[in-house]
N, C-alpha and C. Protein backbone atom coordinates (compact mmCIF):
# COMPACT_ATOMS: atom_id res chain seq x y z
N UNK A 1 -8.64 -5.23 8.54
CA UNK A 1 -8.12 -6.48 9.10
C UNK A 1 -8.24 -6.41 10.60
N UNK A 2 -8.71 -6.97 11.14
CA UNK A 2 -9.11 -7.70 12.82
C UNK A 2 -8.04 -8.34 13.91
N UNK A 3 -8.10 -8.07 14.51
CA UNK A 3 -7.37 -9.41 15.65
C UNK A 3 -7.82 -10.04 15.59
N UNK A 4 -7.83 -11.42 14.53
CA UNK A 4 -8.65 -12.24 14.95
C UNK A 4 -8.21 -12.78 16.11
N UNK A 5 -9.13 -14.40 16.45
CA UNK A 5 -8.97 -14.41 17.71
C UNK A 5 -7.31 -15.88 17.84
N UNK A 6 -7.87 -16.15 16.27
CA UNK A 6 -6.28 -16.97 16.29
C UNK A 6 -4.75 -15.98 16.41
N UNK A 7 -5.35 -14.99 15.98
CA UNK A 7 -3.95 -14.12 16.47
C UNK A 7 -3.44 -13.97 17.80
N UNK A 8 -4.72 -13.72 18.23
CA UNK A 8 -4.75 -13.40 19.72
C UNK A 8 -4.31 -14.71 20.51
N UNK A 9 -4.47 -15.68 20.35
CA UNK A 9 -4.23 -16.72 20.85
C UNK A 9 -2.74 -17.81 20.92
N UNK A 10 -2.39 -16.85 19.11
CA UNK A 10 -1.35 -17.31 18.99
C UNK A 10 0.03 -16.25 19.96
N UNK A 11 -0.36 -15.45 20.28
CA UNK A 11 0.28 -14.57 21.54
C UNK A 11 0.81 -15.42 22.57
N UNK A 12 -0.72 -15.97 23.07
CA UNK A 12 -1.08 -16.56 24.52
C UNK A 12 -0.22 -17.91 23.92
N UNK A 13 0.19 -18.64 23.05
CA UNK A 13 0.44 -19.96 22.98
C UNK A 13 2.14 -19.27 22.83
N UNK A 14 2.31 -18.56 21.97
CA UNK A 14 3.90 -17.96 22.35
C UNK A 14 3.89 -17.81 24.02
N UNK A 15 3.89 -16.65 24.65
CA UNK A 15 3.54 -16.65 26.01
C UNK A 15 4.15 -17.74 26.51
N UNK A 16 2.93 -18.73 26.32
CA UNK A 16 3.43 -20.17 27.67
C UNK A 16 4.35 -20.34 27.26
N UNK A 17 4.85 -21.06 25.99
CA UNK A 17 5.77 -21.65 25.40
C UNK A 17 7.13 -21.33 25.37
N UNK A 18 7.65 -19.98 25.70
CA UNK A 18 8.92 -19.09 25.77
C UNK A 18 8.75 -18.85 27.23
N UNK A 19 7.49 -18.79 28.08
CA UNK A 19 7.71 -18.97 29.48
C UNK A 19 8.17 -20.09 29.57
N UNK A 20 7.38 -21.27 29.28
CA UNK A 20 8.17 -22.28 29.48
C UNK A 20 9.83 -22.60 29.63
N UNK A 21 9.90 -22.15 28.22
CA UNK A 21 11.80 -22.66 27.98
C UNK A 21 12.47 -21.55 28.28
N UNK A 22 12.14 -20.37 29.40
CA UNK A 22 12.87 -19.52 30.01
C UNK A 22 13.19 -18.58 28.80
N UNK A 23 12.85 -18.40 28.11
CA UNK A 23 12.65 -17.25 27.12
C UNK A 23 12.89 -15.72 28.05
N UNK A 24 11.20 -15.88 28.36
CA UNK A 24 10.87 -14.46 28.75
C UNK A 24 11.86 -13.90 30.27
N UNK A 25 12.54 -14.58 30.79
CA UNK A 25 13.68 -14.13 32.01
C UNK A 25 15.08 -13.94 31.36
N UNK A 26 15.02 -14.23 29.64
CA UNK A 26 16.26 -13.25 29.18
C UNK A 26 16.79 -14.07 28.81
N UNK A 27 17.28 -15.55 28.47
CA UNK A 27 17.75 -16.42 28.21
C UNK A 27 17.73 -17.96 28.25
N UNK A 28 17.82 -18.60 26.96
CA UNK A 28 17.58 -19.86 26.35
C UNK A 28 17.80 -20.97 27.93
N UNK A 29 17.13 -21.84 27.90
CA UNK A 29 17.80 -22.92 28.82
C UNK A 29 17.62 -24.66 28.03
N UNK A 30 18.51 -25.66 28.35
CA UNK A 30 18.01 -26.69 27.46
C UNK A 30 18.07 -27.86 28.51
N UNK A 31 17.68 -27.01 29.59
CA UNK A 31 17.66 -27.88 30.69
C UNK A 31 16.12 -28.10 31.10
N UNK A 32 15.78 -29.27 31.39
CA UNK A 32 14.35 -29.07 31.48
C UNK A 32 13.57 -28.03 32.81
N UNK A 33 12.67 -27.37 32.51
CA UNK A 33 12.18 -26.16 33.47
C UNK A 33 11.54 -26.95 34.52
N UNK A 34 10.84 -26.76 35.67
CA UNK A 34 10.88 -26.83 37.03
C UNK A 34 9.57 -26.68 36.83
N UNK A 35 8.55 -27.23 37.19
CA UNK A 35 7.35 -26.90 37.18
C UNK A 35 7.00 -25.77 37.77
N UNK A 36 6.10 -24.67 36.64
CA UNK A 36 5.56 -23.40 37.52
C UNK A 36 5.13 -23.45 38.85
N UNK A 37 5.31 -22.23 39.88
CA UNK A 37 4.85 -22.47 41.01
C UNK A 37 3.01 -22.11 40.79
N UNK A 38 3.19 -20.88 39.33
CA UNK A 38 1.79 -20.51 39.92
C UNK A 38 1.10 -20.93 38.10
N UNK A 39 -0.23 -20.99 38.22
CA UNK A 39 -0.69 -21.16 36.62
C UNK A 39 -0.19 -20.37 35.94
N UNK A 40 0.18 -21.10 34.51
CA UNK A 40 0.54 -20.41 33.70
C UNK A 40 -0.41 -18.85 33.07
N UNK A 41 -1.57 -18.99 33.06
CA UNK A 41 -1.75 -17.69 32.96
C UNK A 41 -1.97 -16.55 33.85
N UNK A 42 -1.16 -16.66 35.04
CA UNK A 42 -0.72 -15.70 36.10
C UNK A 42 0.08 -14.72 35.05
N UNK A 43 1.07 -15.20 34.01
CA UNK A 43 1.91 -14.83 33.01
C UNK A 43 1.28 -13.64 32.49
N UNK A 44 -0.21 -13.55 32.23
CA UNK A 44 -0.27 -12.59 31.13
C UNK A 44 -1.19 -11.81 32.04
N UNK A 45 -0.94 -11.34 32.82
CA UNK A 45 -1.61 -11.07 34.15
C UNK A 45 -1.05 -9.54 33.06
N UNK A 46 0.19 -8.87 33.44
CA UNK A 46 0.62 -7.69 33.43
C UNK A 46 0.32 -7.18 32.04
N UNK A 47 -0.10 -8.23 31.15
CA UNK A 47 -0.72 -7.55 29.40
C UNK A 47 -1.85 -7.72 28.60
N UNK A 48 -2.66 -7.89 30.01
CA UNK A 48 -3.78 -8.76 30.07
C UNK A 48 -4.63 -7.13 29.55
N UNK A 49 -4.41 -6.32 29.81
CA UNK A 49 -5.27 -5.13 29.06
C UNK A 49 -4.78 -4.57 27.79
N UNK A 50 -3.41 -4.89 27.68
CA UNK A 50 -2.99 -4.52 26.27
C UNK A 50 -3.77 -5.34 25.45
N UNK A 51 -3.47 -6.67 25.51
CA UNK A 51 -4.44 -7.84 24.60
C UNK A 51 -5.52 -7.57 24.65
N UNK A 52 -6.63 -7.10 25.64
CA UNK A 52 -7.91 -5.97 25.56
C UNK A 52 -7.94 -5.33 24.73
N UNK A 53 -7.10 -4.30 24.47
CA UNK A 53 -7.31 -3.02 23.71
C UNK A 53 -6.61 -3.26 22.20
N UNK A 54 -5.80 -4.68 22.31
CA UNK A 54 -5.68 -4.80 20.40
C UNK A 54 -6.78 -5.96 19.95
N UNK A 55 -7.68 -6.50 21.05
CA UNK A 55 -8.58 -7.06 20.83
C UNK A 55 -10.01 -6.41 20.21
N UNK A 56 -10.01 -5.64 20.99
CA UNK A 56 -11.26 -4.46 21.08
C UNK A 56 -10.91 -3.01 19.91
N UNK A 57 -9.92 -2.56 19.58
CA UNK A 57 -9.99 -1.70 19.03
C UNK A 57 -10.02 -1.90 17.21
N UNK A 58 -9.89 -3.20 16.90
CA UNK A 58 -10.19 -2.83 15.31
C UNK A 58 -11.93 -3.39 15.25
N UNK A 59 -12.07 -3.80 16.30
CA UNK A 59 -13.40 -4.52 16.20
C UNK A 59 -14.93 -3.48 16.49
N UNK A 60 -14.62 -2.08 17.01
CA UNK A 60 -15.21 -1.22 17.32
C UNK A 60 -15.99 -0.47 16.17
N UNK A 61 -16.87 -0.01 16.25
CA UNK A 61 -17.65 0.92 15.18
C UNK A 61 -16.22 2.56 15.54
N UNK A 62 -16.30 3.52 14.07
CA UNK A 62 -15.61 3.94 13.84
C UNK A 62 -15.65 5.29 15.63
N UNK A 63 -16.50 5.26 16.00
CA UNK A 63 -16.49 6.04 17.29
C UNK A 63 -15.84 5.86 18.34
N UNK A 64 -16.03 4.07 19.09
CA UNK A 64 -15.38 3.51 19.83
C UNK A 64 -13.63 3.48 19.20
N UNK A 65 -13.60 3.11 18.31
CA UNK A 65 -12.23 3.06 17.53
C UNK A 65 -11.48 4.30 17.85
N UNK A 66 -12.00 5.59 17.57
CA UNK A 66 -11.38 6.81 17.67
C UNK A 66 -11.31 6.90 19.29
N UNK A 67 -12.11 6.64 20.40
CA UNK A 67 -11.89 6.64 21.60
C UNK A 67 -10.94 6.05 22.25
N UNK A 68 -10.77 4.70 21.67
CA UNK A 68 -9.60 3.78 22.14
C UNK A 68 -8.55 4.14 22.08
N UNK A 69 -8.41 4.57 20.62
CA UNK A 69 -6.99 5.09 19.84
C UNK A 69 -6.93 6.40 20.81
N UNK A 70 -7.48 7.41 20.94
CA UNK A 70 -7.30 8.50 21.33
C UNK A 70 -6.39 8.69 23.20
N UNK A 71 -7.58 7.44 23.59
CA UNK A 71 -7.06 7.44 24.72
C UNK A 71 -5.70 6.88 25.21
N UNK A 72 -5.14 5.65 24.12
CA UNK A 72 -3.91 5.30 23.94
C UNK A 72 -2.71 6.16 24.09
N UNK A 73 -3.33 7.19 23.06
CA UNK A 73 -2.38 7.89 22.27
C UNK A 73 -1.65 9.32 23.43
N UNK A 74 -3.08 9.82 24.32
CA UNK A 74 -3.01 10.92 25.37
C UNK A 74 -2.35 10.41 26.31
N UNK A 75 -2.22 8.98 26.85
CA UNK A 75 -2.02 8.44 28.18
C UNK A 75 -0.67 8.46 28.03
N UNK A 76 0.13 8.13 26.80
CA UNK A 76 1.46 7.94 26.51
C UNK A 76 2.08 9.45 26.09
N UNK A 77 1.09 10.17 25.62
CA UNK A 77 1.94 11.69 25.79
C UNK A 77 1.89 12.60 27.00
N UNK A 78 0.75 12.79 28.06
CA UNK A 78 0.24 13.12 29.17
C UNK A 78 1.59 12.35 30.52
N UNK A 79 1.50 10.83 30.30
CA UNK A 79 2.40 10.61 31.45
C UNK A 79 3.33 9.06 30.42
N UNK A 80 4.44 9.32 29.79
CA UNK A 80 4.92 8.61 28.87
C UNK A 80 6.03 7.49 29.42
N UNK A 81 5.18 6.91 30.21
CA UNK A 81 6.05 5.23 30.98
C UNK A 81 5.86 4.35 29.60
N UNK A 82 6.60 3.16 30.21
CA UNK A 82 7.49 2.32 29.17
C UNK A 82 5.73 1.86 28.88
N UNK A 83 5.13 1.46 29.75
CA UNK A 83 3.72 0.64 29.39
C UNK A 83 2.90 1.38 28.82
N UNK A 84 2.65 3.33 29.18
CA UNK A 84 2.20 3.78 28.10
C UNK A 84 2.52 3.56 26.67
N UNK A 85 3.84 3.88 26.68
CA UNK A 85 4.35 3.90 24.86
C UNK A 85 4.10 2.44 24.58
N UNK A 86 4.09 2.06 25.18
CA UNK A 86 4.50 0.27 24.83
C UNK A 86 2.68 0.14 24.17
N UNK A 87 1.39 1.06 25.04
CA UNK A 87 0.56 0.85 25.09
C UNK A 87 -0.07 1.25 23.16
N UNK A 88 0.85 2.60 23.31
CA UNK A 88 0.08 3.24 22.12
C UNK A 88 1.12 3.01 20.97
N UNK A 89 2.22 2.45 21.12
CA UNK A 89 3.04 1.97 19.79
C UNK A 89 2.04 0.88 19.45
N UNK A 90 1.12 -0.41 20.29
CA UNK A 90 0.65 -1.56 19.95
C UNK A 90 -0.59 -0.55 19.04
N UNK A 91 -1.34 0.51 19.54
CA UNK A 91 -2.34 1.05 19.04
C UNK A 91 -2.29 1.36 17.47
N UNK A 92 -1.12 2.08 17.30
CA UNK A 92 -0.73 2.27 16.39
C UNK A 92 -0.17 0.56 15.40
N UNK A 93 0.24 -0.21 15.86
CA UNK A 93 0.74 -1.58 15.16
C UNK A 93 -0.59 -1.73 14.41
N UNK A 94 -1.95 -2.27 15.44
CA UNK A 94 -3.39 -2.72 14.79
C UNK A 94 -3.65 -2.32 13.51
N UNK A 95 -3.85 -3.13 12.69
CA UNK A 95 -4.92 -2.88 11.44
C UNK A 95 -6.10 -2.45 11.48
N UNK A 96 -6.66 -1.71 10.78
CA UNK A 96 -8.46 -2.20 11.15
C UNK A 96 -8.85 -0.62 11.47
N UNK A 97 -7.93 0.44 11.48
CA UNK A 97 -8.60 2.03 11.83
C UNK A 97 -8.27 2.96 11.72
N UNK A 98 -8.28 3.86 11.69
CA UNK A 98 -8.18 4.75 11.53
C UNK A 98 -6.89 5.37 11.39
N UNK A 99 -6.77 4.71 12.75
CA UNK A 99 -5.21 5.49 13.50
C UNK A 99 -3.85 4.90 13.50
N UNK A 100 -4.47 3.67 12.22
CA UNK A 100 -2.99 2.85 12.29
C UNK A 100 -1.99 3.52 11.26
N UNK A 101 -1.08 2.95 11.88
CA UNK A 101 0.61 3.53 11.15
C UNK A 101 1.41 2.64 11.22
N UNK A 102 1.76 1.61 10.61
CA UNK A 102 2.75 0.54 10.87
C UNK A 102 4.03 1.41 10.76
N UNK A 103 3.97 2.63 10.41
CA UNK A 103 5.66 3.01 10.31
C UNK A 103 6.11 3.58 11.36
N UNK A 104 4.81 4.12 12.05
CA UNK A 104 5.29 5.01 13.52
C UNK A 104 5.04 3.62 14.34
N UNK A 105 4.27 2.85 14.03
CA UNK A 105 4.45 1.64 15.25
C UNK A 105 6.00 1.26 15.06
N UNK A 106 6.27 0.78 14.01
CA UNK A 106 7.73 0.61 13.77
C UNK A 106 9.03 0.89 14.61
N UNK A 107 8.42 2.47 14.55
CA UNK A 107 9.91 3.17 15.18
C UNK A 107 9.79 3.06 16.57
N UNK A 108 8.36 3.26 16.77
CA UNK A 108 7.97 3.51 18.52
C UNK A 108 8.84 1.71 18.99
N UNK A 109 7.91 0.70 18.52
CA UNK A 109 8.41 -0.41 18.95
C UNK A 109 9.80 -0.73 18.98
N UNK A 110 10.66 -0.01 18.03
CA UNK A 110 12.24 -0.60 17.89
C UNK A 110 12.95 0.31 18.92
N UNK A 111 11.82 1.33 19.47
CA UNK A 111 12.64 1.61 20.49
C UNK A 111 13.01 1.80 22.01
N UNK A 112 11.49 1.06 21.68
CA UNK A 112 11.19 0.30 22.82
C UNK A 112 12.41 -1.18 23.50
N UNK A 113 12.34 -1.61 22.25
CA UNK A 113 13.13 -2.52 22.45
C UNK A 113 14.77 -2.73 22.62
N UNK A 114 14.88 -1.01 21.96
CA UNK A 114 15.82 -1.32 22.26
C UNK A 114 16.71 -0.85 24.07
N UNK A 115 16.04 -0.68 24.84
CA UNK A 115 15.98 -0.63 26.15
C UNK A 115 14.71 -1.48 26.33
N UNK A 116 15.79 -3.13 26.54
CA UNK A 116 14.41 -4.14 26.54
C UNK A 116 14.37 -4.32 28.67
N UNK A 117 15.30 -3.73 29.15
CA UNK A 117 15.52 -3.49 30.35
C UNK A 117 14.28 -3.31 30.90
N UNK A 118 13.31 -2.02 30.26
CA UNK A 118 13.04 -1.12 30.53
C UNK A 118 11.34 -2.21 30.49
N UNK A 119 11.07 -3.08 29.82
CA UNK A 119 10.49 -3.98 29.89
C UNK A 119 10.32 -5.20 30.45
N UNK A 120 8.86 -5.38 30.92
CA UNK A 120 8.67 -6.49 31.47
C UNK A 120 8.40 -7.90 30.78
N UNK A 121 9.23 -9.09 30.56
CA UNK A 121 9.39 -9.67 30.17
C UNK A 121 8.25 -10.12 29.22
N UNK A 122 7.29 -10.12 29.56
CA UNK A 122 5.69 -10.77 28.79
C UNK A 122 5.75 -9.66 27.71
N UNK A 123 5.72 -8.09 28.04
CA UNK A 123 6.05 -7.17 27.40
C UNK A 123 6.78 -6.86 26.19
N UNK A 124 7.97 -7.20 26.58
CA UNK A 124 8.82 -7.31 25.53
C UNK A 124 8.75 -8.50 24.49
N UNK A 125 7.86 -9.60 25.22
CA UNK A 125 7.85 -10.97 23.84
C UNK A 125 6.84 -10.26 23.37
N UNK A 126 5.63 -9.38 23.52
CA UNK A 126 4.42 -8.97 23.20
C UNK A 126 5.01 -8.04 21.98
N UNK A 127 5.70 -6.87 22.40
CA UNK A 127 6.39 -6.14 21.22
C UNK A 127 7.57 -6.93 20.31
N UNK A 128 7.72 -7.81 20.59
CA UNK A 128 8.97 -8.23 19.66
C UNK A 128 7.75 -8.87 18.22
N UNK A 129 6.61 -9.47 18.94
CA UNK A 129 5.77 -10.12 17.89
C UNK A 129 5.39 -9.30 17.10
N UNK A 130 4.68 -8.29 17.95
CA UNK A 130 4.36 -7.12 17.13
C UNK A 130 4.93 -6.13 16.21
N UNK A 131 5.78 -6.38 16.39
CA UNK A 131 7.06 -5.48 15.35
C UNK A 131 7.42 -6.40 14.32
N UNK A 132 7.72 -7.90 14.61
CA UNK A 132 7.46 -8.85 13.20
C UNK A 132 6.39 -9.18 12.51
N UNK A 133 5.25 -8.42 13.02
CA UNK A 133 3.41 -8.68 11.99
C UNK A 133 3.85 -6.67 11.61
N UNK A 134 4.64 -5.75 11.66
CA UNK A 134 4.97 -4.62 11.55
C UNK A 134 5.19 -4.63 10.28
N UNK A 135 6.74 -5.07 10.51
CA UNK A 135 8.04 -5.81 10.10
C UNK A 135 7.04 -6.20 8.61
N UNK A 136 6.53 -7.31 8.58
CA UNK A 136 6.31 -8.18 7.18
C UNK A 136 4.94 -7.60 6.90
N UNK A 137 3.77 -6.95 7.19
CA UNK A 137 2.99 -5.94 6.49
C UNK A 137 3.40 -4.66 5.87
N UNK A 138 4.81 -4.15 6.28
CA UNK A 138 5.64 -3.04 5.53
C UNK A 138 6.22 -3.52 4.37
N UNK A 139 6.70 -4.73 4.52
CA UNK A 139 7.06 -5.54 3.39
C UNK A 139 6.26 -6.05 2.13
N UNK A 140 5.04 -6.21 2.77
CA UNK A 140 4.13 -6.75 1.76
C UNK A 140 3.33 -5.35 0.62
N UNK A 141 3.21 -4.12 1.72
CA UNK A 141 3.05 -2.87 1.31
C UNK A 141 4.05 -2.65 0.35
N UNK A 142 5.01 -2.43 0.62
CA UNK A 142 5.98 -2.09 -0.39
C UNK A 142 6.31 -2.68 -1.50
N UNK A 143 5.96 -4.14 -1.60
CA UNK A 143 6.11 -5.04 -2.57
C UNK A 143 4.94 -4.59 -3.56
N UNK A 144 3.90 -4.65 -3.07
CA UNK A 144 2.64 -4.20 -3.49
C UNK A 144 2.12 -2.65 -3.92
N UNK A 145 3.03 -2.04 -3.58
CA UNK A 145 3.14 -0.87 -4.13
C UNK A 145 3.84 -0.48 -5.73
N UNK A 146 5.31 -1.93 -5.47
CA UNK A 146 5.81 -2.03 -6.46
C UNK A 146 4.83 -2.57 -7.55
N UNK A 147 4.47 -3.04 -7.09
CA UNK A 147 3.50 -4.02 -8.16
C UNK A 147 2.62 -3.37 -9.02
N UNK A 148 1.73 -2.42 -8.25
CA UNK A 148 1.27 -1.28 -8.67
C UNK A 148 1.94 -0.13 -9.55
N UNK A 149 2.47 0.25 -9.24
CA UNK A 149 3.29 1.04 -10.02
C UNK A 149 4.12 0.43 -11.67
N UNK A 150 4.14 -1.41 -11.14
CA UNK A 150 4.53 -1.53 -12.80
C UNK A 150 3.83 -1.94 -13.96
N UNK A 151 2.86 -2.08 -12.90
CA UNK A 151 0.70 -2.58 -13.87
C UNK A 151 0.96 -0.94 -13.92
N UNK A 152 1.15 0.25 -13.34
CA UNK A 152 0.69 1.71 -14.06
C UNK A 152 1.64 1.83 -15.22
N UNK A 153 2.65 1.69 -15.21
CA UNK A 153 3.82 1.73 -15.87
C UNK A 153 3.16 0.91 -17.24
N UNK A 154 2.95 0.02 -17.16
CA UNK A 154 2.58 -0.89 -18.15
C UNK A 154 1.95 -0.86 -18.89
N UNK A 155 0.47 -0.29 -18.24
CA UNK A 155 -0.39 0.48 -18.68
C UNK A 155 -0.49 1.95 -19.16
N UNK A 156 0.57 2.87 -19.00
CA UNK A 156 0.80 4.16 -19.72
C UNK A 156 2.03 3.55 -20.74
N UNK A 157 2.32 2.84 -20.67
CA UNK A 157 3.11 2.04 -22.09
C UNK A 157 2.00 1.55 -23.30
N UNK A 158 1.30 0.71 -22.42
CA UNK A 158 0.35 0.62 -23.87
C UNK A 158 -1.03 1.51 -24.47
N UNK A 159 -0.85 2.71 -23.28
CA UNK A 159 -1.87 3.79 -23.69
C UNK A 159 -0.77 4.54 -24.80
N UNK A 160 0.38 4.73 -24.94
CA UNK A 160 1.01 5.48 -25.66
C UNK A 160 1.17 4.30 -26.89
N UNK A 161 1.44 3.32 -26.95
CA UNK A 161 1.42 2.32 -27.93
C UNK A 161 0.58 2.36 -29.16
N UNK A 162 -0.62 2.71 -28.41
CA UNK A 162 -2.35 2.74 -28.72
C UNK A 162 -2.57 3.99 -29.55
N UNK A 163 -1.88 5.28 -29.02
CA UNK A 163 -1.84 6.70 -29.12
C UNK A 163 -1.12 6.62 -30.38
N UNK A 164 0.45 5.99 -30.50
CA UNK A 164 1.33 5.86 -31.77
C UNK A 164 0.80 4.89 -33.04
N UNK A 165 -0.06 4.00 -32.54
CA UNK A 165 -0.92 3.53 -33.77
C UNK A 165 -1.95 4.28 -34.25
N UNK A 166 -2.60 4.91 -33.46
CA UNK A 166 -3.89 6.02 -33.91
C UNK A 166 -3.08 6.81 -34.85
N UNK A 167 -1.96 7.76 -34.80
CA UNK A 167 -1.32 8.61 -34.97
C UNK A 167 -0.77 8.10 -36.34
N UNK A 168 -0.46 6.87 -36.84
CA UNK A 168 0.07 6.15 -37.66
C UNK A 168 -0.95 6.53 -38.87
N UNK A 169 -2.22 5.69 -38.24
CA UNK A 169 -3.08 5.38 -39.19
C UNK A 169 -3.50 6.82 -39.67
N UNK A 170 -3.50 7.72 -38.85
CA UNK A 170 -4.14 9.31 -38.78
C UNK A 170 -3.29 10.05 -39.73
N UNK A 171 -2.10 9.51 -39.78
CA UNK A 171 -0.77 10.11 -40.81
C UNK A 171 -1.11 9.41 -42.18
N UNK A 172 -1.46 8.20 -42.24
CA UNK A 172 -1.58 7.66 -43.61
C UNK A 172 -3.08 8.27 -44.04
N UNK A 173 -3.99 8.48 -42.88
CA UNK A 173 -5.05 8.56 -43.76
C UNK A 173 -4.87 10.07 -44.42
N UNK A 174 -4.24 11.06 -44.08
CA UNK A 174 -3.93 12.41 -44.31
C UNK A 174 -3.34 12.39 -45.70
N UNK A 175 -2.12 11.35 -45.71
CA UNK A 175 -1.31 11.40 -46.75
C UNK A 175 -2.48 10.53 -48.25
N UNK A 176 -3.35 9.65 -47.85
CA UNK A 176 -3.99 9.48 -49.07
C UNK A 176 -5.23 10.21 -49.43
N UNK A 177 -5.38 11.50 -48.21
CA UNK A 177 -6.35 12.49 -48.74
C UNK A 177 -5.80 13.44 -49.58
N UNK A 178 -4.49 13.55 -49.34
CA UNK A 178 -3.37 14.78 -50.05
C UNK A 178 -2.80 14.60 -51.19
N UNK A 179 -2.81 12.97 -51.36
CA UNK A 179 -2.52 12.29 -52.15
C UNK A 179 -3.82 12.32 -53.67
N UNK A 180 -5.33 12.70 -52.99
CA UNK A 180 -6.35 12.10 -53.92
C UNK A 180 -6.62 13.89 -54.06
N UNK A 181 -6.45 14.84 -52.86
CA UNK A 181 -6.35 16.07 -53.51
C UNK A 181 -5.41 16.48 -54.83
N UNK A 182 -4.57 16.19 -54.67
CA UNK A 182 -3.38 16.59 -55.60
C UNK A 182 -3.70 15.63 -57.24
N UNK A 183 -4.29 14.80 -57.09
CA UNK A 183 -4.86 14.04 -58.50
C UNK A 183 -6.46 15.07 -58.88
N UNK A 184 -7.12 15.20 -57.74
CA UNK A 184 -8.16 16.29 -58.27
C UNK A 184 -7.73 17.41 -58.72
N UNK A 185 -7.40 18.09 -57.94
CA UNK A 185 -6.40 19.28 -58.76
C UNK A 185 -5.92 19.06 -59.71
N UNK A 186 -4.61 17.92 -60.06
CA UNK A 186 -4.46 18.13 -61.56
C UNK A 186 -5.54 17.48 -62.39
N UNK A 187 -6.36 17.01 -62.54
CA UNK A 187 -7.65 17.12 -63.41
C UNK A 187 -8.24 18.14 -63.69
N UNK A 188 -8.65 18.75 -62.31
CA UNK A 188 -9.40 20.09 -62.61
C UNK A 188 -7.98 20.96 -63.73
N UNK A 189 -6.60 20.98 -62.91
CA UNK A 189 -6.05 21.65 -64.19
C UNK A 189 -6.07 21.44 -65.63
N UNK A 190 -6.22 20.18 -66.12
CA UNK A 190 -6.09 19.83 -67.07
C UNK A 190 -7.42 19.77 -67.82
N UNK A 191 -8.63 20.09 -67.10
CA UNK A 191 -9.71 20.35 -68.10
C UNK A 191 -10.10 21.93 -67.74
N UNK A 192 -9.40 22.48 -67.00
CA UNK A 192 -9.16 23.86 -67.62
C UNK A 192 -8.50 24.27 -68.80
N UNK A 193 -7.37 23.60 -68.36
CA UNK A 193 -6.14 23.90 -69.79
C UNK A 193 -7.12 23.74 -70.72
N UNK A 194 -8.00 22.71 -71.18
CA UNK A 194 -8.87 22.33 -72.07
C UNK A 194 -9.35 23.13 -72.65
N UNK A 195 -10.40 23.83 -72.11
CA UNK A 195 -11.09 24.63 -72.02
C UNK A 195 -10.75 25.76 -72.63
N UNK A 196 -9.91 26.33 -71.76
CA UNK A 196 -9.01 27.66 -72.46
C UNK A 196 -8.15 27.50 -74.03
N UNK A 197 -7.67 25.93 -73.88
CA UNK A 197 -7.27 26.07 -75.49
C UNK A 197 -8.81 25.87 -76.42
N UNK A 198 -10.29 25.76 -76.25
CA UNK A 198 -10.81 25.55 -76.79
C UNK A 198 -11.43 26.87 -77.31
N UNK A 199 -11.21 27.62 -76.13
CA UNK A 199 -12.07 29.16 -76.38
C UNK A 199 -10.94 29.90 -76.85
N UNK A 200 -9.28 29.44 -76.90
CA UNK A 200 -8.57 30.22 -77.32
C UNK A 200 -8.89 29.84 -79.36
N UNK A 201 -9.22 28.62 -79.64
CA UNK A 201 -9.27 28.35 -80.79
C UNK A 201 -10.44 29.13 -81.57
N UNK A 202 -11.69 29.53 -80.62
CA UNK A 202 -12.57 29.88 -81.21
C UNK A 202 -12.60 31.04 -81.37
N UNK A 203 -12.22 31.75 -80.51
CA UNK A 203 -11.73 33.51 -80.45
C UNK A 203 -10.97 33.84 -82.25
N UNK A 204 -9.82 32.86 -82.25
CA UNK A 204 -8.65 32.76 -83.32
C UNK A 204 -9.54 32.81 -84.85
N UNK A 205 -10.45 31.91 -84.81
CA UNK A 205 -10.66 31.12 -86.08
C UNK A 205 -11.39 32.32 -87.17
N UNK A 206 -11.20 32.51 -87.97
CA UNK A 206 -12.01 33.99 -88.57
C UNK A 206 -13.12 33.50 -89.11
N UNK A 207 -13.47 31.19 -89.31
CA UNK A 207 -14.65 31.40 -90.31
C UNK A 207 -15.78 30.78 -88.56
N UNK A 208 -15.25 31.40 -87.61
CA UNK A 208 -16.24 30.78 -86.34
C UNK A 208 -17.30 31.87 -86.43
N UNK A 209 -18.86 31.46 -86.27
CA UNK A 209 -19.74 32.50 -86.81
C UNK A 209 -19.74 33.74 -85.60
């Protein structure tokens, strides 16, 4: 799965829109806002390379991918500022490679946030999104895991189902072989018995030549 570019965009349209209504300075206003002094995308000035690198990194052949990720990942353990982690929790959020982990993006992001201080406002709307596309792909995983597991379930139910009818038929066919043995046998006994009373008669008889 990709950034696409409606994702990406739908960022930039959050962005204005919570700049707008004073969102991103920490609190709601329902007063109408003041016209910007400077263009609105002065705004994404400070995450203007993060959106780079979740743009660029699921879209890479598997080499570039491992470079991106890698370099994410060193910059935030090497010298670990809020914009590093902030950098390589998003690395980790992306779909699409290698190096994703929605569960370590998870934790990295929630704790990020939770010293939202520690963030710069564009920043923090950037991770809050990202932790709700986190957030509801963990959800959908897990649902889908369930799901899986009760199609397996379901399916080793009716492999044993399958197994107890074989086993059925495998028992009856036994019992009418044991059944057609035990009628041969007493035949064969009974034209023995025959037999023996016939040679016992002839042995007996004094006018047998």
């Amino acid at each position: 799965m990709r950034l696409s570019g409606l994702r990406l965009a739908s960022y930039i349209f959050l962005l204005f829109t919570l700049s707008g209504c004073g969102v991103l300075g920490g609190s709601f206003s329902t007063e109408k806002a003041p016209p910007p002094s400077e263009p609105p995308g002065a705004d994404l000035a400070p995450i203007a390379g993060l959106l780079d690198m979740m743009s660029a990194l699921p879209q890479g052949d598997p080499a570039r991918q491992a470079e991106l990720f890698q370099s994410a990942k060193d910059a935030a353990a090497l010298a670990p500022t809020t914009s590093n982690r902030l950098k390589y929790a998003l690395a980790l959020a992306i779909p699409g490679h290698s190096g994703s982990d929605p569960v370590a993006a998870q934790r990295q992001l929630s704790e990020l946030l939770a010293r939202p201080e520690t963030l710069l406002p564009v920043e923090r709307l950037l991770a809050l999104v990202e932790l709700q596309e986190v957030d509801q792909r963990l959800v959908l995983q897990a649902e889908n895991k369930r799901l899986r597991d009760e199609a397996s379930h379901d399916d080793s139910r009716d492999k044993l189902l399958a197994a107890s009818r074989r086993l059925a038929a495998e028992s009856d066919e036994n019992a009418r072989l044991r059944k057609a043995l035990d009628e041969a046998r007493a035949k064969l006994d009974a034209v023995t018995h025959i037999e023996r009373s016939i040679n016992d008669r002839g042995t007996s008889d004094p006018h047998s030549p």
